[in-house]
N, C-alpha and C. Protein backbone atom coordinates (compact mmCIF):
# COMPACT_ATOMS: atom_id res chain seq x y z
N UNK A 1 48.13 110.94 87.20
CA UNK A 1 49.35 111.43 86.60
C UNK A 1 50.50 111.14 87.54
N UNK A 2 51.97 110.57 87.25
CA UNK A 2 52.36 109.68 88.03
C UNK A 2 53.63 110.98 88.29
N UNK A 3 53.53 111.56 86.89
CA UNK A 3 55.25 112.59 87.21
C UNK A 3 54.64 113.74 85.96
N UNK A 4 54.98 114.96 87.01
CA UNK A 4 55.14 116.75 86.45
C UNK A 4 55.44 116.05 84.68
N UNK A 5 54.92 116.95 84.00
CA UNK A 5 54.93 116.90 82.33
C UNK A 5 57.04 117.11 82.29
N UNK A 6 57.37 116.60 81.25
CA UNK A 6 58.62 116.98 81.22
C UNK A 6 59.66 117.00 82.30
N UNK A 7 59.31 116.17 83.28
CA UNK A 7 60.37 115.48 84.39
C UNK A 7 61.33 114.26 83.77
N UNK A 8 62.33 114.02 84.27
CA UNK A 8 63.03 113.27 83.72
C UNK A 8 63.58 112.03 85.06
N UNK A 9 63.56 111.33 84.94
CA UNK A 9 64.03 110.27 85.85
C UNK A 9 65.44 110.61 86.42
N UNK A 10 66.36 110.93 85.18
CA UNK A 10 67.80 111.01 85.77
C UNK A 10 68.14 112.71 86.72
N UNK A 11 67.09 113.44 86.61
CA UNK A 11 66.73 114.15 87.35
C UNK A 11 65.86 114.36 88.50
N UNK A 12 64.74 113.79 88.60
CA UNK A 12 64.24 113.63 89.94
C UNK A 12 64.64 112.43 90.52
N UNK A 13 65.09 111.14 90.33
CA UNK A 13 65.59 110.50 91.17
C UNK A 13 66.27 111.17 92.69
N UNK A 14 67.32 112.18 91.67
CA UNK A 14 68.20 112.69 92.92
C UNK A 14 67.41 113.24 93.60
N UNK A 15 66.66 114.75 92.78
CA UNK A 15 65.70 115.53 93.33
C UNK A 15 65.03 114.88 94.80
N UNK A 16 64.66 113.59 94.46
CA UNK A 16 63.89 112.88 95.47
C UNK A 16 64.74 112.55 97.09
N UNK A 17 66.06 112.32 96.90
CA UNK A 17 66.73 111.63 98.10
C UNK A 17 67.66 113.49 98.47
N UNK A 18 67.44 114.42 97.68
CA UNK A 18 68.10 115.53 97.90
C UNK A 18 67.24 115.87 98.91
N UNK A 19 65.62 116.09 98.64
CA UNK A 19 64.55 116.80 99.29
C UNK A 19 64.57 115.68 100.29
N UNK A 20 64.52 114.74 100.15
CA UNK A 20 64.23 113.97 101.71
C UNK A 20 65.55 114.24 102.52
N UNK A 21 66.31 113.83 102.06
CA UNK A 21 67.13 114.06 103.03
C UNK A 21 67.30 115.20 104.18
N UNK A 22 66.87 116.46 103.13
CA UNK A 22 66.38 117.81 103.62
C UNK A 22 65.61 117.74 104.43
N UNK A 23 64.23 117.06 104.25
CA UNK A 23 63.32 117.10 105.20
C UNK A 23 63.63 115.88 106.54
N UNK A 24 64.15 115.11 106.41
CA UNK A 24 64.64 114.24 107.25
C UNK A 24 65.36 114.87 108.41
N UNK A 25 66.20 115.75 107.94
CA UNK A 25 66.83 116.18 108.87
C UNK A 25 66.56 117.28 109.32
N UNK A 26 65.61 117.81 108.90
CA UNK A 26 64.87 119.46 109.43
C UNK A 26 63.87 118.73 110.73
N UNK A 27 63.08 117.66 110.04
CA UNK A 27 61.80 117.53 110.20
C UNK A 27 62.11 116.57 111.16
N UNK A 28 62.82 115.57 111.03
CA UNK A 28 62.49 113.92 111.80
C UNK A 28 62.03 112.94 110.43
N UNK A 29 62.51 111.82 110.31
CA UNK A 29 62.27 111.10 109.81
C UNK A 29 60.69 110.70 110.10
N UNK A 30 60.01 110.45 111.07
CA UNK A 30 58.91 110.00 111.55
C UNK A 30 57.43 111.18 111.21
N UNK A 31 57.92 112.42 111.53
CA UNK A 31 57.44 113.54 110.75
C UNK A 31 56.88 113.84 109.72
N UNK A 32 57.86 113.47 108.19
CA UNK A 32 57.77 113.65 107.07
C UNK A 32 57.29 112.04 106.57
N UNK A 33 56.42 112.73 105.74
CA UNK A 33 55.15 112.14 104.78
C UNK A 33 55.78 112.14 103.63
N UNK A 34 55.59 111.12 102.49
CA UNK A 34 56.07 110.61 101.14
C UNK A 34 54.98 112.10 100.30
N UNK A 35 54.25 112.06 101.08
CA UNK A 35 53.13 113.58 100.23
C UNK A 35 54.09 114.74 100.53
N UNK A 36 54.75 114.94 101.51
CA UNK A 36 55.80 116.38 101.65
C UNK A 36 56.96 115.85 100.82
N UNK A 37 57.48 114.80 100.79
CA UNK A 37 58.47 114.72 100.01
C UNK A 37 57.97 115.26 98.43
N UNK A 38 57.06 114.60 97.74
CA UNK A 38 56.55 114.53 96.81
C UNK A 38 56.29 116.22 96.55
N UNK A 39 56.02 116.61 97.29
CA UNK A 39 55.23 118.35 97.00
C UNK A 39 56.74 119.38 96.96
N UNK A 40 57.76 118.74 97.83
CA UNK A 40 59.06 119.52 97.90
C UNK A 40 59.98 119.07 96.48
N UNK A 41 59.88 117.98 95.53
CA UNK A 41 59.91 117.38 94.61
C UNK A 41 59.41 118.27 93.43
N UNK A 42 57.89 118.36 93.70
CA UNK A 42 57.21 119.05 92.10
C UNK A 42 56.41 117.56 91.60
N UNK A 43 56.24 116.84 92.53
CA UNK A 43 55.71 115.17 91.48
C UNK A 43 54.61 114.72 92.38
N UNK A 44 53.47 113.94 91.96
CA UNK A 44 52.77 113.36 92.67
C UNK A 44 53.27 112.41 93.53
N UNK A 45 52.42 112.16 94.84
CA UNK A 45 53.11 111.25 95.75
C UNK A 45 53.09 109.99 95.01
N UNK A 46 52.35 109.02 94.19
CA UNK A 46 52.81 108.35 93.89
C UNK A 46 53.92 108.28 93.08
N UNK A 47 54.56 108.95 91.97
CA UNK A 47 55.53 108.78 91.59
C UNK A 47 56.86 108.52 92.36
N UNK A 48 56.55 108.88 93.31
CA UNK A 48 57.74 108.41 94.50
C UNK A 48 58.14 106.76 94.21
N UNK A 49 57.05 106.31 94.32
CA UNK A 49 57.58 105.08 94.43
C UNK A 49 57.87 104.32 93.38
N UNK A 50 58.03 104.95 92.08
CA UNK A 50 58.81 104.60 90.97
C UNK A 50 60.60 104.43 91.39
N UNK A 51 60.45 104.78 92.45
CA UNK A 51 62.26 105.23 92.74
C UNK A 51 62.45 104.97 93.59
N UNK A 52 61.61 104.79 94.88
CA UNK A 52 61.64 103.97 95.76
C UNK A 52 60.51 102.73 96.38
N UNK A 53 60.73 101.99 97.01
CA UNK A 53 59.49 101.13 97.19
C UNK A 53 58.91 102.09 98.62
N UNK A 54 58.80 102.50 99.62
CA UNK A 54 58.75 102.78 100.50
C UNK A 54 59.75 103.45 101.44
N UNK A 55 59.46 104.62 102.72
CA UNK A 55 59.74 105.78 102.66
C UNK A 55 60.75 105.34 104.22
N UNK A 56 61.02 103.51 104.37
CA UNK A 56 61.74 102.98 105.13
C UNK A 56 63.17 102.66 104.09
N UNK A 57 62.99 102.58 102.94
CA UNK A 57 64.01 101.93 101.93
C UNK A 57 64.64 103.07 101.66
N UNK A 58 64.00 104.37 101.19
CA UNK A 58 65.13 106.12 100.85
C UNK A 58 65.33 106.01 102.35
N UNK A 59 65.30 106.13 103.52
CA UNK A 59 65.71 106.48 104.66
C UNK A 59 66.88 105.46 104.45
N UNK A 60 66.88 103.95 104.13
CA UNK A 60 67.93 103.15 104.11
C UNK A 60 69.17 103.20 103.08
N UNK A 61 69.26 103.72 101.94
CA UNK A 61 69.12 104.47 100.81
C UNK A 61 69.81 105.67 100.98
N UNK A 62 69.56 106.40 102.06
CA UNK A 62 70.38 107.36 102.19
C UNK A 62 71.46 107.21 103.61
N UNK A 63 71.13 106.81 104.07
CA UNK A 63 72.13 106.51 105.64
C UNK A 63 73.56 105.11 104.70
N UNK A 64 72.82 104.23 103.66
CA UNK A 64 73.81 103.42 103.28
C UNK A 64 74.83 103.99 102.26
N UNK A 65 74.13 105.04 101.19
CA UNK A 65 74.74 105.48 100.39
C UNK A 65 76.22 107.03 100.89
N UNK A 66 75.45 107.61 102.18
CA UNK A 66 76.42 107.43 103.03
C UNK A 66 77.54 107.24 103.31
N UNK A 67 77.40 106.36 103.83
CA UNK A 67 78.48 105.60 104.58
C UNK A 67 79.52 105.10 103.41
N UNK A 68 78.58 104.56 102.72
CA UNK A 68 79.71 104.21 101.46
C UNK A 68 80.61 105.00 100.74
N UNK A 69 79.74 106.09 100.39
CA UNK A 69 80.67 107.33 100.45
C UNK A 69 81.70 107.62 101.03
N UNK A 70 81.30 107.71 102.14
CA UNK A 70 82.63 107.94 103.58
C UNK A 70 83.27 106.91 103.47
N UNK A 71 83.31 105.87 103.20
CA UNK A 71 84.13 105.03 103.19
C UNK A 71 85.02 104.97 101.77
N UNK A 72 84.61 105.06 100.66
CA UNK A 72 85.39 105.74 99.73
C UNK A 72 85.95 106.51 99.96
N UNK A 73 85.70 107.61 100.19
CA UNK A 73 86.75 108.95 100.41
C UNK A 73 87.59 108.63 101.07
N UNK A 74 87.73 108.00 102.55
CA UNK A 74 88.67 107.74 103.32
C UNK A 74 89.81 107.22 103.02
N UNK A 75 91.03 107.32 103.10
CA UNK A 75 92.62 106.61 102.52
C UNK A 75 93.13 107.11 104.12
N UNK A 76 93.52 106.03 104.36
CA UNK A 76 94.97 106.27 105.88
C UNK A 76 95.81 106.36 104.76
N UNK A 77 96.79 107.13 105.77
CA UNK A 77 97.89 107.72 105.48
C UNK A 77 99.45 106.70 105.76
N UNK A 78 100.39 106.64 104.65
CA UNK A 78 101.65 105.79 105.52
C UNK A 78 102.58 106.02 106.70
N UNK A 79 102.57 105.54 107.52
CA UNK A 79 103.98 106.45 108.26
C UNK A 79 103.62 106.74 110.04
N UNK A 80 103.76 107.27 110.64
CA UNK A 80 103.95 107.82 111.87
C UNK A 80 102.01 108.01 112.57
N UNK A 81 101.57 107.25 113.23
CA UNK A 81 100.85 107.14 114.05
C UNK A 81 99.77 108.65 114.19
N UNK A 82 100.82 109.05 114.83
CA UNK A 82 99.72 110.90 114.90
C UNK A 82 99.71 111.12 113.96
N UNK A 83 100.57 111.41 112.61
CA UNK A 83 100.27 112.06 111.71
C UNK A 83 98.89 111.38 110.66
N UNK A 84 98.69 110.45 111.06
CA UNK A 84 97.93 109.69 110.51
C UNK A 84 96.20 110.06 111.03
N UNK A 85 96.15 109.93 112.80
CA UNK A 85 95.58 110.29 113.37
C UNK A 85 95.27 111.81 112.84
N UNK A 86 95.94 112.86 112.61
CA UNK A 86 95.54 113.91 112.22
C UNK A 86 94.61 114.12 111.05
N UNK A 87 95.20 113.10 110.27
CA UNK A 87 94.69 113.01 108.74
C UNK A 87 92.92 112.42 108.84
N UNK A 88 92.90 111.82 110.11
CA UNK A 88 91.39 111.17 110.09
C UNK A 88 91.14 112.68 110.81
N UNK A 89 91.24 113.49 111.49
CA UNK A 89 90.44 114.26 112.42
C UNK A 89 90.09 115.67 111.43
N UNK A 90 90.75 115.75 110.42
CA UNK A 90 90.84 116.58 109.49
C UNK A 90 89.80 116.17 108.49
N UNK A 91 89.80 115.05 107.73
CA UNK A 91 89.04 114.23 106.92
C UNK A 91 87.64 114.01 107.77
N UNK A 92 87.77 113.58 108.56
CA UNK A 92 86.35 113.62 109.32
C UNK A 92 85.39 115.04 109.46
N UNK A 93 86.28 115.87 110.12
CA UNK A 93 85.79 117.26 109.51
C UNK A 93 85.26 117.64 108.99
N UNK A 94 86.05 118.00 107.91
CA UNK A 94 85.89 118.16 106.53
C UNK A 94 84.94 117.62 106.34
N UNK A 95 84.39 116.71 105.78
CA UNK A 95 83.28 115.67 105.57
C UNK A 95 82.29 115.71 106.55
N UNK A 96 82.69 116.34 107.50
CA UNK A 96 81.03 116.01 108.32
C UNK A 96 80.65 117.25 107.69
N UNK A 97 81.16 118.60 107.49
CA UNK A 97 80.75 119.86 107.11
C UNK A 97 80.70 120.17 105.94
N UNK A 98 80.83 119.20 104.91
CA UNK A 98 80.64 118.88 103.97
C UNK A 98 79.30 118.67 103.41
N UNK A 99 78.90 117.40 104.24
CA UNK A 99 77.40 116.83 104.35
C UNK A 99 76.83 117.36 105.50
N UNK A 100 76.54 117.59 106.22
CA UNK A 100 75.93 118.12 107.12
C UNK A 100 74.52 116.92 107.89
N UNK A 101 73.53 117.24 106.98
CA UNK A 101 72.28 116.34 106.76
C UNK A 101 72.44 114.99 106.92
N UNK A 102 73.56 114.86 105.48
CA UNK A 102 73.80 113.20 105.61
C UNK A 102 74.61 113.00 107.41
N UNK A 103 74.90 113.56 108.09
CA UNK A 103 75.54 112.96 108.87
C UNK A 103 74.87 113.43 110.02
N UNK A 104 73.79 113.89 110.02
CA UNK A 104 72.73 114.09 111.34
C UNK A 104 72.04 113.07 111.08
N UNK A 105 71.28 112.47 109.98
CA UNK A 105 70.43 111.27 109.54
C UNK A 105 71.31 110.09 110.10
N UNK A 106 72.47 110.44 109.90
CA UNK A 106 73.45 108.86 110.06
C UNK A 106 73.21 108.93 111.41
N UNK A 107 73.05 109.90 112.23
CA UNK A 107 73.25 109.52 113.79
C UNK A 107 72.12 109.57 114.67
N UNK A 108 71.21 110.37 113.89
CA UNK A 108 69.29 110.79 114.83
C UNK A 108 68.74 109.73 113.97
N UNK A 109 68.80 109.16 112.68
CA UNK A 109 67.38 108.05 112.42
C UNK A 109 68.26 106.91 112.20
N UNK A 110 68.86 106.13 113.10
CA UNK A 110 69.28 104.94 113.18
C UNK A 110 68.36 104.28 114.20
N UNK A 111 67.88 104.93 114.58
CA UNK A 111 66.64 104.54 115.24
C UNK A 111 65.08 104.13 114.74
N UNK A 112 65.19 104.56 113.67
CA UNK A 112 63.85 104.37 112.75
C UNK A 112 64.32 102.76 111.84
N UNK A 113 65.58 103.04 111.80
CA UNK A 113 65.53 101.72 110.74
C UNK A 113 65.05 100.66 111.48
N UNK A 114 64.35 99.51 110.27
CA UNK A 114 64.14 98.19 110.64
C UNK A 114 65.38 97.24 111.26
N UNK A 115 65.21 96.67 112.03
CA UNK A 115 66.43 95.64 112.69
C UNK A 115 67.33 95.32 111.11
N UNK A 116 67.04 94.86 110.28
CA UNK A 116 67.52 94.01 109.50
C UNK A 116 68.44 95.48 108.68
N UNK A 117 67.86 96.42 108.44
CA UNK A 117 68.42 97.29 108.04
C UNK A 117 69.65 98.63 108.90
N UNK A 118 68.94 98.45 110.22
CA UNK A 118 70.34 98.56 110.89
C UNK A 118 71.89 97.77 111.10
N UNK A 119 71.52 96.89 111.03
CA UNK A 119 72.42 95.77 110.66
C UNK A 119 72.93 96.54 109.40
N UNK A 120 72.68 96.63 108.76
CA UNK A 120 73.57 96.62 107.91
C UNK A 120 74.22 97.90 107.81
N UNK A 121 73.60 99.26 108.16
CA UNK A 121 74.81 100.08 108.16
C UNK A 121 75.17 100.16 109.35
N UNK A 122 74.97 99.29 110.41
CA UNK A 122 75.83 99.25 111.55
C UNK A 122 76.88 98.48 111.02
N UNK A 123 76.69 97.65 109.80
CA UNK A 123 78.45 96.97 109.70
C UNK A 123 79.27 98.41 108.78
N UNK A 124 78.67 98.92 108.19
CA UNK A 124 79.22 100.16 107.47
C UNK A 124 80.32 100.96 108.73
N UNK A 125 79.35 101.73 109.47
CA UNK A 125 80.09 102.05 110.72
C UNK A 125 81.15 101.78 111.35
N UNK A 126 81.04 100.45 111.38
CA UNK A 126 81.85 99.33 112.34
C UNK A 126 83.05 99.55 110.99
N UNK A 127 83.02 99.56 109.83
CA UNK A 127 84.34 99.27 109.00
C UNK A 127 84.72 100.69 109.21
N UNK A 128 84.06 102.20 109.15
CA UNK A 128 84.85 103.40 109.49
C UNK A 128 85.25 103.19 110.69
N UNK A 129 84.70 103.20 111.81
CA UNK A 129 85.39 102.93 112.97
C UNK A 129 86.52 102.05 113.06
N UNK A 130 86.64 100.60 112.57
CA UNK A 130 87.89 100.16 112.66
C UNK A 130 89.20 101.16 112.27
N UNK A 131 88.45 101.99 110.80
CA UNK A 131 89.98 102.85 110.92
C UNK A 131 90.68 103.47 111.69
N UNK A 132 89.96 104.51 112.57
CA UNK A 132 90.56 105.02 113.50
C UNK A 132 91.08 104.04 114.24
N UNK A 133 89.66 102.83 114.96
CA UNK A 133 90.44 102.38 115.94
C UNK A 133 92.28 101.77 115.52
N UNK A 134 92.54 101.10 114.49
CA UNK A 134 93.27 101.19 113.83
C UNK A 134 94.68 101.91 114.10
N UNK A 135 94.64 103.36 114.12
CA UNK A 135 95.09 103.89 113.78
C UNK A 135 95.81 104.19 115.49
N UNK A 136 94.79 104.64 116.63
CA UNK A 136 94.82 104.23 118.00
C UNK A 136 95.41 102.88 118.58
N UNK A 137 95.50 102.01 117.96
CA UNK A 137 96.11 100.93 118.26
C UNK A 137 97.65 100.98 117.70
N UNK A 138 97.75 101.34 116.52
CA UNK A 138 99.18 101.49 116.21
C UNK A 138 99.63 102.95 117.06
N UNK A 139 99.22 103.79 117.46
CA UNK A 139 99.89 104.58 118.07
C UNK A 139 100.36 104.19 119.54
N UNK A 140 99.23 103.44 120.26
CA UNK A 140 99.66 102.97 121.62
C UNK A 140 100.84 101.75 121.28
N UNK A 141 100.92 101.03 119.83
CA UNK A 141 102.22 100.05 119.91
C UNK A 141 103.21 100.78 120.16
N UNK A 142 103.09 101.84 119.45
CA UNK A 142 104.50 103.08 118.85
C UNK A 142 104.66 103.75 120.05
N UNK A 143 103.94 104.14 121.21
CA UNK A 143 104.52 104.57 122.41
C UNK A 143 104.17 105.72 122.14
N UNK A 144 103.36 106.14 121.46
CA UNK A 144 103.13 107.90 121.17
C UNK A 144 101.84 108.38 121.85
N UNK A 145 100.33 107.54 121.91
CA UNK A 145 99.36 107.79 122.36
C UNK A 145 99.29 106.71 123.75
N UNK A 146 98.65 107.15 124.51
CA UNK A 146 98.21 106.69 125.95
C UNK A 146 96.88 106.63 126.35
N UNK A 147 96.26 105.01 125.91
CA UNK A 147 94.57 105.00 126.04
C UNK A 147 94.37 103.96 126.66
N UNK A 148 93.55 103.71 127.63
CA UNK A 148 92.65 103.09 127.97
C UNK A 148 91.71 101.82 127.41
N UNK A 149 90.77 102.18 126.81
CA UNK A 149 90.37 101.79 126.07
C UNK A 149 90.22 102.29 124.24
N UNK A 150 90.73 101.32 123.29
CA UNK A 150 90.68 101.90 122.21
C UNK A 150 89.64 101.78 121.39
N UNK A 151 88.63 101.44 121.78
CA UNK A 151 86.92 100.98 121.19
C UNK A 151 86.72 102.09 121.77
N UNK A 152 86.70 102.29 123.00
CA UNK A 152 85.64 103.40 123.54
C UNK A 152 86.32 105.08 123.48
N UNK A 153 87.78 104.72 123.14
CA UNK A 153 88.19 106.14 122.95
C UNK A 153 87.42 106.55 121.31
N UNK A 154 87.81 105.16 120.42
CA UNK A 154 87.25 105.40 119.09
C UNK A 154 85.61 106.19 118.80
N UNK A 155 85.02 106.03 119.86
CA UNK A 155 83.85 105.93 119.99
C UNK A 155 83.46 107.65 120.08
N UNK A 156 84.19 108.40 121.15
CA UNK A 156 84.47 109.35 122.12
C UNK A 156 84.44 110.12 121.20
N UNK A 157 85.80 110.03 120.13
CA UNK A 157 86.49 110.85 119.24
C UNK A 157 85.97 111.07 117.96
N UNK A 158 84.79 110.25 117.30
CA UNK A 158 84.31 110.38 116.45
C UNK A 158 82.76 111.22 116.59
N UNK A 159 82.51 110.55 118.22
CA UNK A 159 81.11 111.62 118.23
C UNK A 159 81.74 113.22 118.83
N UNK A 160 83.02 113.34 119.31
CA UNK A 160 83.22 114.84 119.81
C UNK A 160 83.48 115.32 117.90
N UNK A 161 84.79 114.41 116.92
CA UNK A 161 84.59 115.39 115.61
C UNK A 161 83.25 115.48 114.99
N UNK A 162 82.28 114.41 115.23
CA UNK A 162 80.81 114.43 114.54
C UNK A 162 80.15 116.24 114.96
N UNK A 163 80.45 116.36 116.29
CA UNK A 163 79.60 117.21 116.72
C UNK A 163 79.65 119.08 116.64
N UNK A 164 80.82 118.79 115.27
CA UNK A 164 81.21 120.82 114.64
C UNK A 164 79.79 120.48 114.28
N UNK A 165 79.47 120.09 113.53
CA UNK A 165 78.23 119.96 112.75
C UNK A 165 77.00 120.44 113.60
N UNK A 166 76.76 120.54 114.56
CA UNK A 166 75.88 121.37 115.21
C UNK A 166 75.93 122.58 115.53
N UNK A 167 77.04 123.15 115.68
CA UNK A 167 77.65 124.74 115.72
C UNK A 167 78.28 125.49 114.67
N UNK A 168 78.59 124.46 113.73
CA UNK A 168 79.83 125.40 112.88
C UNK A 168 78.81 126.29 111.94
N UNK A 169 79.32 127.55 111.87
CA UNK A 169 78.03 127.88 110.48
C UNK A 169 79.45 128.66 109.26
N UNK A 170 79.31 128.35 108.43
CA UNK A 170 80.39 128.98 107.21
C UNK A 170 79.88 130.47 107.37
N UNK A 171 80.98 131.32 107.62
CA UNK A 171 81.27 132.41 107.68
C UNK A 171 81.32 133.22 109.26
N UNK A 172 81.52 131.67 109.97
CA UNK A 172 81.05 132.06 111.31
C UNK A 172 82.77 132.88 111.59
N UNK A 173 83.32 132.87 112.71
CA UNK A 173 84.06 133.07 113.71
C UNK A 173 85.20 132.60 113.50
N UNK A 174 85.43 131.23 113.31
CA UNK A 174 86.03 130.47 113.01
C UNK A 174 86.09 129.75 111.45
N UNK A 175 87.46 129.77 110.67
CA UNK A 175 87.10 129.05 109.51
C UNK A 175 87.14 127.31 109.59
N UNK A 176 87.54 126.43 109.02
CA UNK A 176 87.48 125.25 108.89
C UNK A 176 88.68 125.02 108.92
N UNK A 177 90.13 125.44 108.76
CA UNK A 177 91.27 125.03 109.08
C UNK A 177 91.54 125.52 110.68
N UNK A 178 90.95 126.39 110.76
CA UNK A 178 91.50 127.02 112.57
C UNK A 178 90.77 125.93 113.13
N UNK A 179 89.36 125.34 113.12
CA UNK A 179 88.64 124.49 113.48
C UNK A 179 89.40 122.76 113.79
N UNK A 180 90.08 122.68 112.27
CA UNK A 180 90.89 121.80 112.19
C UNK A 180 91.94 121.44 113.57
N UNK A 181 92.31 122.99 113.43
CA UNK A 181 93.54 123.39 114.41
C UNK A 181 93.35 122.84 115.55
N UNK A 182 92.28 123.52 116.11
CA UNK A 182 91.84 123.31 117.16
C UNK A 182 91.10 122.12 117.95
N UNK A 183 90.51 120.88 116.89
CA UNK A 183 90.48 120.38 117.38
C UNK A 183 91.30 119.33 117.28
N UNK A 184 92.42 119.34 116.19
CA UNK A 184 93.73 117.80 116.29
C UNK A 184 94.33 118.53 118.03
N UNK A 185 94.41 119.56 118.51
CA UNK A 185 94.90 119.47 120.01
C UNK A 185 93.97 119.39 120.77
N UNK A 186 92.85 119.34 120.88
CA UNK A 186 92.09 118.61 121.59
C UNK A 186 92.14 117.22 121.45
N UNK A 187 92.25 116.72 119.99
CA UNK A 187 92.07 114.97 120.11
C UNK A 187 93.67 114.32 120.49
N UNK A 188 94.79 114.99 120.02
CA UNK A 188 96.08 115.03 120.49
C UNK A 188 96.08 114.35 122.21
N UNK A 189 95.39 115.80 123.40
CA UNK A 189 95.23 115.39 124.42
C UNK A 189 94.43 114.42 125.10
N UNK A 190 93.32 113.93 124.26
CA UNK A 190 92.79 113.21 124.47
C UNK A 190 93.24 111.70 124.33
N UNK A 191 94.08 111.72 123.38
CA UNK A 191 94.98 110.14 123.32
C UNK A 191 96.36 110.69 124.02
N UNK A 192 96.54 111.39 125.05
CA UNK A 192 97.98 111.42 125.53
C UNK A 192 98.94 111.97 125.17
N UNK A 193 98.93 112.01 123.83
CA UNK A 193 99.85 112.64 122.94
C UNK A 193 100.76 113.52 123.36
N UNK A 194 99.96 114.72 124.41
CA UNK A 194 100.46 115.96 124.86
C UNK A 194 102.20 115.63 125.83
């Protein structure tokens, strides 16, 4: 029996990359078995692979779908350098605490992917990162930020906003705009700004 009586495709598809993802990021990618996915599902393990070929392709599958995401959502802003800069440190935010999962997978199992498949959302990456860097480069033309290097500040600034996502909990201490607050003056000082 390949799928639960009365399952529907346009419903467990998701079901399937919802629960992995879940377990991916609880568990470790290397951890979790296509049989735990399958049992956190409601479907036999083979039906899995009606939807996917293998449990290297949903890991790829979900780190690409991702990124693409994030890269949709993203719009720079017209106009003035920091204010722009703000708009990514806010948006980044937002979005990492948004997804949570998806963006621990994006950064702990890039290591599991196959060469050929890192490649490719390492070019994903590489196109979010140009934005900022981007954005760091027009501010050091404009005389407003003061960096060093703008690859490796880019680098700095995306894993310090990546990393609310390990502390923040909703309803904690702090809401998500004070968070905001707090850290555009941290990234402020960090490009000079101050």
């Amino acid at each position: 029996m390949a799928r639960t009586q009365g399952s529907r495709a346009d419903v467990t598809g998701p079901l399937i990359r919802d629960q992995a993802r879940r377990l991916f990021a609880r568990q470790g990618y290397a951890a979790v078995s296509m049989r735990q996915i399958a049992s956190a599902v409601g479907v036999q393990a083979g039906a899995l692979y009606a939807y996917t070929p293998d449990k290297q392709a949903l890991l790829l599958d979900l780190l690409e779908s991702h990124m693409r995401n994030l890269l949709a959502a993203w719009t720079d802003i017209p106009g003035d350098p920091l204010a722009r800069l703000e708009h990514f440190v806010r948006f980044h935010i937002d979005t990492s605490l948004d997804h949570p999962d998806a963006v621990f997978l994006s950064y702990m199992e890039l290591r599991n992917l196959t060469p050929q498949n890192f490649a490719r959302i390492a070019d994903l990456r590489s196109r979010y990162e140009a934005a900022l860097e981007t954005i760091l480069r027009d501010g050091m033309a404009a005389g407003v930020m003061r960096i060093d290097d703008p690859r490796l500040a880019t680098m700095a600034l995306i894993a310090m906003l990546t990393g609310v996502t390990n502390w923040y909990r909703e309803g904690g201490r702090l809401d998500r705009r004070r968070i905001g607050d707090i850290y555009w003056g941290l990234v402020r000082g960090a490009v000079g700004a101050d």
